[in-house]
Protein backbone atom coordinates (compact mmCIF):
# COMPACT_ATOMS: atom_id res chain seq x y z
CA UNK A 1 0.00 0.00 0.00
CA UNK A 2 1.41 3.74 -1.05
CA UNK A 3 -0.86 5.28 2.04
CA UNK A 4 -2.06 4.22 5.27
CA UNK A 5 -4.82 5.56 6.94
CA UNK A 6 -4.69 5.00 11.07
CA UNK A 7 -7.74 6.68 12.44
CA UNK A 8 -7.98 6.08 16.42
CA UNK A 9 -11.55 6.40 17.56
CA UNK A 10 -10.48 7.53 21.18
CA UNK A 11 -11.50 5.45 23.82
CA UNK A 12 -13.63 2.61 21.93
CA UNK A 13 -13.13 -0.50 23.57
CA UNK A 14 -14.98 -3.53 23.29
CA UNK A 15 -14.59 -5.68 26.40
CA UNK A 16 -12.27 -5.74 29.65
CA UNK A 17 -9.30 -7.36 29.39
CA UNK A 18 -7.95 -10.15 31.67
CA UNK A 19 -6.26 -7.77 34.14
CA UNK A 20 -9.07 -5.26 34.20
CA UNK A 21 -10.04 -6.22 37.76
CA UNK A 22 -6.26 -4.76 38.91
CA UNK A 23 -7.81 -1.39 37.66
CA UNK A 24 -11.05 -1.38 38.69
CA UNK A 25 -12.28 -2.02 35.94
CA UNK A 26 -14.36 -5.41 36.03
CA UNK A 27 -17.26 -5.83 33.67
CA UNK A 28 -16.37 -2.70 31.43
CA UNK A 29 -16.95 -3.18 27.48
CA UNK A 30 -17.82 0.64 25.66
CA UNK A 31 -18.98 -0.98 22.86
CA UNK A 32 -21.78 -3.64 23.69
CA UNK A 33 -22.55 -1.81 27.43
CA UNK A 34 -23.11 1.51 25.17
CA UNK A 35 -25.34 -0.57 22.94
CA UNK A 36 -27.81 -2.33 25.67
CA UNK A 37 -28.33 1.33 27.40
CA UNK A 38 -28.64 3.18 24.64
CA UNK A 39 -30.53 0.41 22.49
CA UNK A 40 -29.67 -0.86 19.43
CA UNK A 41 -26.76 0.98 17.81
CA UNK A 42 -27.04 2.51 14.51
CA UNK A 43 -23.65 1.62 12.71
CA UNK A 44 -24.38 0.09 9.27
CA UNK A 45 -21.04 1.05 7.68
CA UNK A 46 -19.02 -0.21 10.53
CA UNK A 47 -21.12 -3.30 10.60
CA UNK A 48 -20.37 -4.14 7.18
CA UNK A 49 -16.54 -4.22 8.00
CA UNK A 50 -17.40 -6.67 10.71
CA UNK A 51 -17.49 -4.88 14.02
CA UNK A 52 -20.39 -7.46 15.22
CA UNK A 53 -18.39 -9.93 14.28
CA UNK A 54 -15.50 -8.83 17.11
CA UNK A 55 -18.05 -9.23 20.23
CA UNK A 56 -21.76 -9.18 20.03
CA UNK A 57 -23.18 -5.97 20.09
CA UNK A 58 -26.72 -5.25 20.32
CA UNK A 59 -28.19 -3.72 16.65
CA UNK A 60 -24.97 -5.17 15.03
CA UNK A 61 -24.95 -8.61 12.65
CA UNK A 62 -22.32 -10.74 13.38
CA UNK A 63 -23.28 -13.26 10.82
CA UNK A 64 -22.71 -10.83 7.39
CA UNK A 65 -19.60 -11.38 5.60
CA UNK A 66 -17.46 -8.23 6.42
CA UNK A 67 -15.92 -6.25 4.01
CA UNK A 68 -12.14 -6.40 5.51
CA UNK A 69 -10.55 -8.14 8.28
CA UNK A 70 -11.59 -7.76 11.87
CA UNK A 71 -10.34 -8.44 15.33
CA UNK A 72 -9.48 -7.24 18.56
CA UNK A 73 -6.11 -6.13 20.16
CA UNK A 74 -5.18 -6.83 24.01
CA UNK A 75 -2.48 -3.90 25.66
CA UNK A 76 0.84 -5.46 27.03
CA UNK A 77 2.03 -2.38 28.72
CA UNK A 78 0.59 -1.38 32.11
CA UNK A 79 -1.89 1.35 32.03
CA UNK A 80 -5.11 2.31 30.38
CA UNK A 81 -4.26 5.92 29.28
CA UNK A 82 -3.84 7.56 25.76
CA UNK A 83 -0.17 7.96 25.45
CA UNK A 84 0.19 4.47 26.57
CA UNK A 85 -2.18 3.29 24.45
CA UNK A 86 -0.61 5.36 21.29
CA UNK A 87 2.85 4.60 22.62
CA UNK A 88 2.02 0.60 22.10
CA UNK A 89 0.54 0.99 18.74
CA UNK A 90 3.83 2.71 17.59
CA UNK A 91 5.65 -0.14 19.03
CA UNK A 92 6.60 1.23 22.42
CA UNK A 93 6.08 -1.32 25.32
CA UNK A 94 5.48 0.29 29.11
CA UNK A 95 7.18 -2.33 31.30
CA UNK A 96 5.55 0.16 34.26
CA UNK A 97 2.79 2.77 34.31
CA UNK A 98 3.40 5.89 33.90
CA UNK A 99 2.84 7.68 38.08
CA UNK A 100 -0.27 8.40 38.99
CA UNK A 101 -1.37 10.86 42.14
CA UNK A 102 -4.63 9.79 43.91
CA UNK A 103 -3.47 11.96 47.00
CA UNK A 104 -2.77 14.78 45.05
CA UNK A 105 1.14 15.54 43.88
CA UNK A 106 3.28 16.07 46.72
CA UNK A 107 4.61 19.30 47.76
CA UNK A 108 7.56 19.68 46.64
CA UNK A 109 6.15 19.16 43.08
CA UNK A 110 3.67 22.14 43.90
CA UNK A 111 5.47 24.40 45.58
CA UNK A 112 8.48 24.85 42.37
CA UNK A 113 5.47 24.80 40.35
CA UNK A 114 4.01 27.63 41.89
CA UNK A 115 7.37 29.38 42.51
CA UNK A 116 8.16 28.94 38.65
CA UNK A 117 4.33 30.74 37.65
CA UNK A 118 4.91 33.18 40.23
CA UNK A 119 1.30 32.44 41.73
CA UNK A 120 -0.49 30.14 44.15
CA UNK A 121 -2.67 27.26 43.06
CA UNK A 122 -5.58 25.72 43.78
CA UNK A 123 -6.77 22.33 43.96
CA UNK A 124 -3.84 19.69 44.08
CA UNK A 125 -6.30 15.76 43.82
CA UNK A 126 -7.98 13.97 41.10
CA UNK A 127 -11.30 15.31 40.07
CA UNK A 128 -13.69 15.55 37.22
CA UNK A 129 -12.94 17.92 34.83
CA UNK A 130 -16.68 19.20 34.65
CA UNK A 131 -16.93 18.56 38.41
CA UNK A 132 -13.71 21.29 39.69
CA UNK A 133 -14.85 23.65 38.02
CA UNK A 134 -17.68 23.95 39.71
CA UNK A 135 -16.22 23.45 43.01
CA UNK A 136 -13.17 26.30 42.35
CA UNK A 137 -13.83 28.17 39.33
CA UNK A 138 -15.47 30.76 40.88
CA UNK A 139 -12.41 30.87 43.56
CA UNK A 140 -10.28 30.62 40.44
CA UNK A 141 -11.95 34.30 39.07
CA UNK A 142 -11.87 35.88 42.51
CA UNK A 143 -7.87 34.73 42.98
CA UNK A 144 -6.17 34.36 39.67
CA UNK A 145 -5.02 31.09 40.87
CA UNK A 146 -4.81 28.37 38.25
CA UNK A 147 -6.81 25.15 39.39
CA UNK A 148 -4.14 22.18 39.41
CA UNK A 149 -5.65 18.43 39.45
CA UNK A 150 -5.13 15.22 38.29
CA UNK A 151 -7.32 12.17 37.77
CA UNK A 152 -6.86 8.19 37.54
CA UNK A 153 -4.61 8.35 34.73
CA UNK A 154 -1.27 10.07 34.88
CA UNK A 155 -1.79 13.81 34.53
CA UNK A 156 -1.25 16.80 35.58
CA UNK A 157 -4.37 18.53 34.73
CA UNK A 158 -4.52 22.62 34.83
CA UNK A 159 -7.48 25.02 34.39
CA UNK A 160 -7.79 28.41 33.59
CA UNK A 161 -10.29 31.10 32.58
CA UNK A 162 -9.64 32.15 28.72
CA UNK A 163 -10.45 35.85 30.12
CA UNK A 164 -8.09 35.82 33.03
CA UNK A 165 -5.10 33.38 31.86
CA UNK A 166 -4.74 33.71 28.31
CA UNK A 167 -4.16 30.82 26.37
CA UNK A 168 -0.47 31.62 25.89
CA UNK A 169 0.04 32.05 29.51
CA UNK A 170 -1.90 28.77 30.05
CA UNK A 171 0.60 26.70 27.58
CA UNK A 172 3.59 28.37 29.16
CA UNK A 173 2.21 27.15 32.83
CA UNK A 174 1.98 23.52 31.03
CA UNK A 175 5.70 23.72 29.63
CA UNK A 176 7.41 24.87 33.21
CA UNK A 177 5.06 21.96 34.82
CA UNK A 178 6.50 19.49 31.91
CA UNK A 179 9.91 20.47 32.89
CA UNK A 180 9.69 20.22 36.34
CA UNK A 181 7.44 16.41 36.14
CA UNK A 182 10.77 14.50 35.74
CA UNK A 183 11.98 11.37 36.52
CA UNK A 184 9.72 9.04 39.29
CA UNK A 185 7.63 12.27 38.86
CA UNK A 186 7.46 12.18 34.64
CA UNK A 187 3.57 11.96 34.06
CA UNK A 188 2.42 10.46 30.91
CA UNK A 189 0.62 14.38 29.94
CA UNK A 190 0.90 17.50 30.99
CA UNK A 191 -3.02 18.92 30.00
CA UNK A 192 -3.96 22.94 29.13
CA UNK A 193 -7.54 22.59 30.13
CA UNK A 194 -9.21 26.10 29.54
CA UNK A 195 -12.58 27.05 30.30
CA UNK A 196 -15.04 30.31 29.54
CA UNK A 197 -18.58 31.26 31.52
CA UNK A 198 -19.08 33.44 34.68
CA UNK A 199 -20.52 31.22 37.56
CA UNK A 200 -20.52 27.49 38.60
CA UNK A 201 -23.79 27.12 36.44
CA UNK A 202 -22.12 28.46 32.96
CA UNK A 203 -18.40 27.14 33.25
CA UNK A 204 -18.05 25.37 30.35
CA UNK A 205 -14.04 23.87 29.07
CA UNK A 206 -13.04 25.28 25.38
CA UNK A 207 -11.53 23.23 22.86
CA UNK A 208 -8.74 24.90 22.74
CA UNK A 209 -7.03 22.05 24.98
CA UNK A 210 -3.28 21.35 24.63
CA UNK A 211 -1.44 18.07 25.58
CA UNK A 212 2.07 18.13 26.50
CA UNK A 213 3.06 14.30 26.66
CA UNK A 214 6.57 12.86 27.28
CA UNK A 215 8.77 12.14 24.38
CA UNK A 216 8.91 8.58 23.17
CA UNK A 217 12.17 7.05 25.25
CA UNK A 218 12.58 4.37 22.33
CA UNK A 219 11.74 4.09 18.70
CA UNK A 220 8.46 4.54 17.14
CA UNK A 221 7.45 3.77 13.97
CA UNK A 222 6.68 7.18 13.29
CA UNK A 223 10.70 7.79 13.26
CA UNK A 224 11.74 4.73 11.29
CA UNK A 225 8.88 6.28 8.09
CA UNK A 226 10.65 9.49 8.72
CA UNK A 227 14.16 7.82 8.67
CA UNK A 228 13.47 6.53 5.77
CA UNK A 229 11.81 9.09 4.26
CA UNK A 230 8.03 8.18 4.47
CA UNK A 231 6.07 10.95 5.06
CA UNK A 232 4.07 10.81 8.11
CA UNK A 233 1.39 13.43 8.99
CA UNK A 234 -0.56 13.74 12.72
CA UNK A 235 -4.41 14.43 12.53
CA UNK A 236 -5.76 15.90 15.87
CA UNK A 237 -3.92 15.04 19.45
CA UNK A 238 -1.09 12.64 17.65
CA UNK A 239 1.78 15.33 17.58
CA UNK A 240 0.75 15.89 21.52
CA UNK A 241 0.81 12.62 22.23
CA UNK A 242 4.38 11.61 20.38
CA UNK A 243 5.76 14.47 21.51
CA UNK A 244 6.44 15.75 18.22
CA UNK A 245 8.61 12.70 17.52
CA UNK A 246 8.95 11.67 13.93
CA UNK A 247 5.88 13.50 12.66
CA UNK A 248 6.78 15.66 9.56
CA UNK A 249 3.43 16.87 8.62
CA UNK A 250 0.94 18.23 11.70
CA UNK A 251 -3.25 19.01 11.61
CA UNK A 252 -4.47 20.42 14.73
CA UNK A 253 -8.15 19.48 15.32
CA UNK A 254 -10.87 19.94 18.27
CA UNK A 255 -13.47 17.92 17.25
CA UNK A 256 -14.07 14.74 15.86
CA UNK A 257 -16.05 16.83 13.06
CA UNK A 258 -12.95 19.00 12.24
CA UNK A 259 -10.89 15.89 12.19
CA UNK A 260 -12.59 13.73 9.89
CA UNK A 261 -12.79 16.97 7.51
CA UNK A 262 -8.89 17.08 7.65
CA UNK A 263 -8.88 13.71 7.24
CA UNK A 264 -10.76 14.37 3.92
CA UNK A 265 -8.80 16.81 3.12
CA UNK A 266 -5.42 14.40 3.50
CA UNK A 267 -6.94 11.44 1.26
CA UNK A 268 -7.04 14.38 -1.73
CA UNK A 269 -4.05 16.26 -1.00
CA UNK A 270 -1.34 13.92 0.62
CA UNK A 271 -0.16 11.15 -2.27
CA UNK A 272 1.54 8.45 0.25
CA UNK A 273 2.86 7.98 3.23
CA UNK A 274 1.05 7.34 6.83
CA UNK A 275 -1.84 9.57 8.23
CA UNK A 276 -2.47 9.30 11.63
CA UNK A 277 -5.41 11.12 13.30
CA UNK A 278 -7.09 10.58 16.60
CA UNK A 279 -11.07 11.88 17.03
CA UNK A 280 -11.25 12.34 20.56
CA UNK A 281 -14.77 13.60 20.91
CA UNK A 282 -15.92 9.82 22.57
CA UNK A 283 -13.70 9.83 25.39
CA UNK A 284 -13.63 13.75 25.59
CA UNK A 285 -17.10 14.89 25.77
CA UNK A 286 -18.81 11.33 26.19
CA UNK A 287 -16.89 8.82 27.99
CA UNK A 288 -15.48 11.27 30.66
CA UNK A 289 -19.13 12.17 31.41
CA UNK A 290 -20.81 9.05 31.05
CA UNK A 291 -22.94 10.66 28.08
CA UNK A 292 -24.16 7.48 27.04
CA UNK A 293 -26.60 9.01 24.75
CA UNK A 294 -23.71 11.47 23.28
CA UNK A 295 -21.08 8.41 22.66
CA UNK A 296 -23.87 6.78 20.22
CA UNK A 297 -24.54 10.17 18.63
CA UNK A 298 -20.77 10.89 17.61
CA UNK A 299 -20.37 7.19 16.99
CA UNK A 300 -23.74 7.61 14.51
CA UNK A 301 -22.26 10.48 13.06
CA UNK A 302 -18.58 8.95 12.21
CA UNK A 303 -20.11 5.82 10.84
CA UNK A 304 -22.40 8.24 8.26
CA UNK A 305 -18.96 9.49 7.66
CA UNK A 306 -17.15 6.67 6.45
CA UNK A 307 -18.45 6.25 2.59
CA UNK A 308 -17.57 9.38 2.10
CA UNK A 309 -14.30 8.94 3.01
CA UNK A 310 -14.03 5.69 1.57
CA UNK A 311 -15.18 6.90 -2.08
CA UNK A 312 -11.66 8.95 -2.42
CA UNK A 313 -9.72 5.30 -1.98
CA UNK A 314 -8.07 4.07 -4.44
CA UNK A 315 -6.26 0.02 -4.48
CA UNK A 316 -2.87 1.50 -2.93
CA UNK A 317 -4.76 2.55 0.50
CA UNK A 318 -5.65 0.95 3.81
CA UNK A 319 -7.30 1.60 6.66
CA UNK A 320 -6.78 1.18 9.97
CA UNK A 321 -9.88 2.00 12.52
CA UNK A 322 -8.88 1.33 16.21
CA UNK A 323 -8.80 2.78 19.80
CA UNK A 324 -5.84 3.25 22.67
CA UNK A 325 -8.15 2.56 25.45
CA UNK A 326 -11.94 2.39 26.97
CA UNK A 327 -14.63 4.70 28.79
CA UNK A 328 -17.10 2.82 29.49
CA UNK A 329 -19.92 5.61 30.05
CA UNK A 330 -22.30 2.87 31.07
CA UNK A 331 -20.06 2.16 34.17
CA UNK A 332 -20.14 4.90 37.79
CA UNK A 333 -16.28 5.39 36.66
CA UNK A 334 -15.53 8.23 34.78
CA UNK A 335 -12.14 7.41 34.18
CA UNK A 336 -10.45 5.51 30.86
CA UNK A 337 -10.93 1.99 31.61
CA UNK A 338 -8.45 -1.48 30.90
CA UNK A 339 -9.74 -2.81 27.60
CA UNK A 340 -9.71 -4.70 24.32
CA UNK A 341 -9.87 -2.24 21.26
CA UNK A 342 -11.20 -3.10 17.84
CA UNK A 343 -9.18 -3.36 15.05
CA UNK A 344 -10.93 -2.86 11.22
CA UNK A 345 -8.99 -2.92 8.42
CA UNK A 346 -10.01 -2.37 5.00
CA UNK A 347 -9.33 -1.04 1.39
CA UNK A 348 -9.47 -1.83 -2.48
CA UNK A 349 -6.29 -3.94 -1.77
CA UNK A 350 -7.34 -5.85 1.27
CA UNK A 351 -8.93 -9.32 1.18
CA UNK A 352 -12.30 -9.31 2.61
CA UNK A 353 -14.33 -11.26 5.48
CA UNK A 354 -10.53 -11.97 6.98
CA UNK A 355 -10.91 -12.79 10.92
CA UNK A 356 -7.34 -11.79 12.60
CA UNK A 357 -8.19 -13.07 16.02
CA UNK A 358 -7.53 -11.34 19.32
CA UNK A 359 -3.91 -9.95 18.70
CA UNK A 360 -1.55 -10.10 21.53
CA UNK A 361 -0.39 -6.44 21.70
CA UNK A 362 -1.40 -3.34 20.13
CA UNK A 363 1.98 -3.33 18.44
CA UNK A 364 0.90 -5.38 15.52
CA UNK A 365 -0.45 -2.74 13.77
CA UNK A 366 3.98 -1.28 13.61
CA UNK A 367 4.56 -4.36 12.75
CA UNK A 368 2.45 -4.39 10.04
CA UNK A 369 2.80 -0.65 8.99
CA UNK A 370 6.55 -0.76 8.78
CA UNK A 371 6.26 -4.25 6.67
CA UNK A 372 4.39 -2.82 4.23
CA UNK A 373 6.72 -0.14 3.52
CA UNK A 374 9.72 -2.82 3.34
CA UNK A 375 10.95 -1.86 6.72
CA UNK A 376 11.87 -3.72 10.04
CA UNK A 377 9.79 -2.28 12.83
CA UNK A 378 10.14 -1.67 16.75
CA UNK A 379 10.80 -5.22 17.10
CA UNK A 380 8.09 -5.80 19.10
CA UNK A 381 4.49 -6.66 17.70
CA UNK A 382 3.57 -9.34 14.69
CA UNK A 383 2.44 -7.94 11.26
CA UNK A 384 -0.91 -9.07 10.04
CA UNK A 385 0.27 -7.62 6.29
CA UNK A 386 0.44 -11.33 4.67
CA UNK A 387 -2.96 -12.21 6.10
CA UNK A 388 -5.15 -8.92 4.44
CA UNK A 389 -3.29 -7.99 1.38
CA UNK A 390 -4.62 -9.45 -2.04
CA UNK A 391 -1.68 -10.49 -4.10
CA UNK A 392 0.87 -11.15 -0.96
CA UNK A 393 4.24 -11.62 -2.29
């Protein structure tokens, strides 16, 4: 194939994986617990490609003949957040998790921080998003302090008013906090989280959200395209979440709407290479909340999406459709949660009806990136190439 498409639909699982009990996480599947609250799901287009076929989900036919290959993919590394999750698909494995804070970060951490900004902070333990600002962002307007939290995954979360911390001043606060979360203290993100309204009734977060992850400690295979002269372009939060690392060509997004028209936009205007792009509306605005009936909307809305994409195609593309995690919105949690993530793969080129199993680690889909551009990957992860491509030499 002359392109690849990877298109992560943020936070889609489809059923807890062995360990999930270690994170709390018994009993969560997005997928098929989204479909028996909400009712049957609406998803013709993804149907076809045989996501019934992966786990039962209610509205969904498992029996129909799919139109690519289908499967599953469990996560090796420890953790359930996004840049672990991204981090694996490139080919990265976490032999740890990245720290986590459920007492809040300690003092020492706070007290440079605030030294650094030149303010006091408020807050300092894991929260809702939605939920602190309602609890300090009036505080936040009386004080000028920016609201520091954190949350099950490894963050270090801070919110600020767009009319009192400028969005500048906001990113800068992110990059001294990046600099100082080193070491036993290095955090998987760093997260701008601004917000607008006037009382604890109207705050409402912007998208103007900024990740400032970690740089990849190993290879990914984002580096060995660009080594080797592959063009690679990020759609949405993938140059956040690699750090910037071996991405030549970035499209900054806030929606899953603006994403899949960028997306649209790259399948006319970029002639090969890999695309990467992550819509991160379903964890973002749905999973986070447990917005059950919002998750099946933008879920509705991406699946009317995909023949229009698909009708730019041509024999020397494939896609990829997968997640880096779950958020279950069915479950009390509000956090990501430890799961299995779908993998759909399809194109002119690739065989049809092709079942790849449950692979063992999200790395497979390196593996099988950096094969089909005649290149050995990460080293870690199996390529499915030979099983999907017609004409397999």
């Amino acid at each position: 194939m002359n392109r690849i498409f990877i298109i992560i639909l943020d936070g889609v699982g489809i059923g807890e994986l062995p360990d999930a009990g270690l994170y709390g996480d018994q009993g969560s599947n997005t997928l098929a617990n989204l479909a028996k609250v909400y009712g049957n799901l609406n998803l013709p287009n993804l149907e076809k490609l045989g996501l019934g076929k992966i786990y039962p989900i209610q509205g969904l036919n498992s029996e129909l003949s799919s139109a690519g290959a289908y499967g599953k993919m469990a996560e090796q590394s420890m953790g359930k957040d996004s840049t672990t999750g991204h981090w694996e698909i490139a080919g990265i494995k976490l032999e740890a998790p990245f720290p986590t804070y459920p007492q809040g970060f300690p003092d020492k951490i706070l007290t440079e921080f605030e030294e650094k900004i030149g303010r006091k902070t408020l807050g300092n333990y894991p929260a809702s998003g939605t939920e602190i600002l309602k609890l300090l962002g009036e505080e936040h307007l009386k004080t000028g302090q920016p609201i520091v939290y954190t949350s099950a995954d490894s963050v270090f979360q801070i919110a600020a008013h767009e009319d009192l911390i400028p969005l500048e001043q906001l990113y800068h606060f992110c990059q001294v906090a990046r600099e100082i979360l080193r070491a036993e203290h290095a955090v998987a993100r760093v997260i701008a989280r601004p917000f607008v309204g006037e009382s604890k009734d109207s705050f409402k977060r912007t998208v103007n959200r900024r990740d400032f992850s970690l740089k990849p400690f190993s290879r990914t295979m984002h580096l060995i395209l660009q080594e080797n002269r592959i063009k690679t372009v990020a759609i949405g939060k993938i140059d956040d979440l690699y750090a910037g690392s071996g991405i030549d060509e970035v499209h900054v997004s806030k929606s899953n709407h603006q994403g899949m028209e960028i997306l649209l936009k790259a399948r006319d205007e970029i002639s090969s290479g890999l695309i990467m792009a992550n819509l991160v509306d379903f964890d973002m605005l749905f999973g986070h909340r447990n917005d059950v009936n919002g998750f099946a909307g933008a879920l509705q809305e991406f699946d009317s999406w995909l023949p229009e994409f698909g009708q730019g195609l041509t024999g020397d593309d494939m896609v990829i459709l997968t997640a880096d995690h779950g958020n279950d919105p069915t479950t009390p949690s509000t956090d990501h949660s430890r799961e299995y993530v779908p993998l759909l793969v399809y194109g002119p080129g690739v065989k049809q009806n092709i079942d790849l199993g449950t692979r063992s680690t999200f790395a497979d889909v390196q593996a099988t990136v950096c094969e089909n551009f005649g290149l050995a990957g990460t080293g870690f992860g199996n390529s499915f190439l030979s099983e999907i491509i017609k004409g397999y030499l």
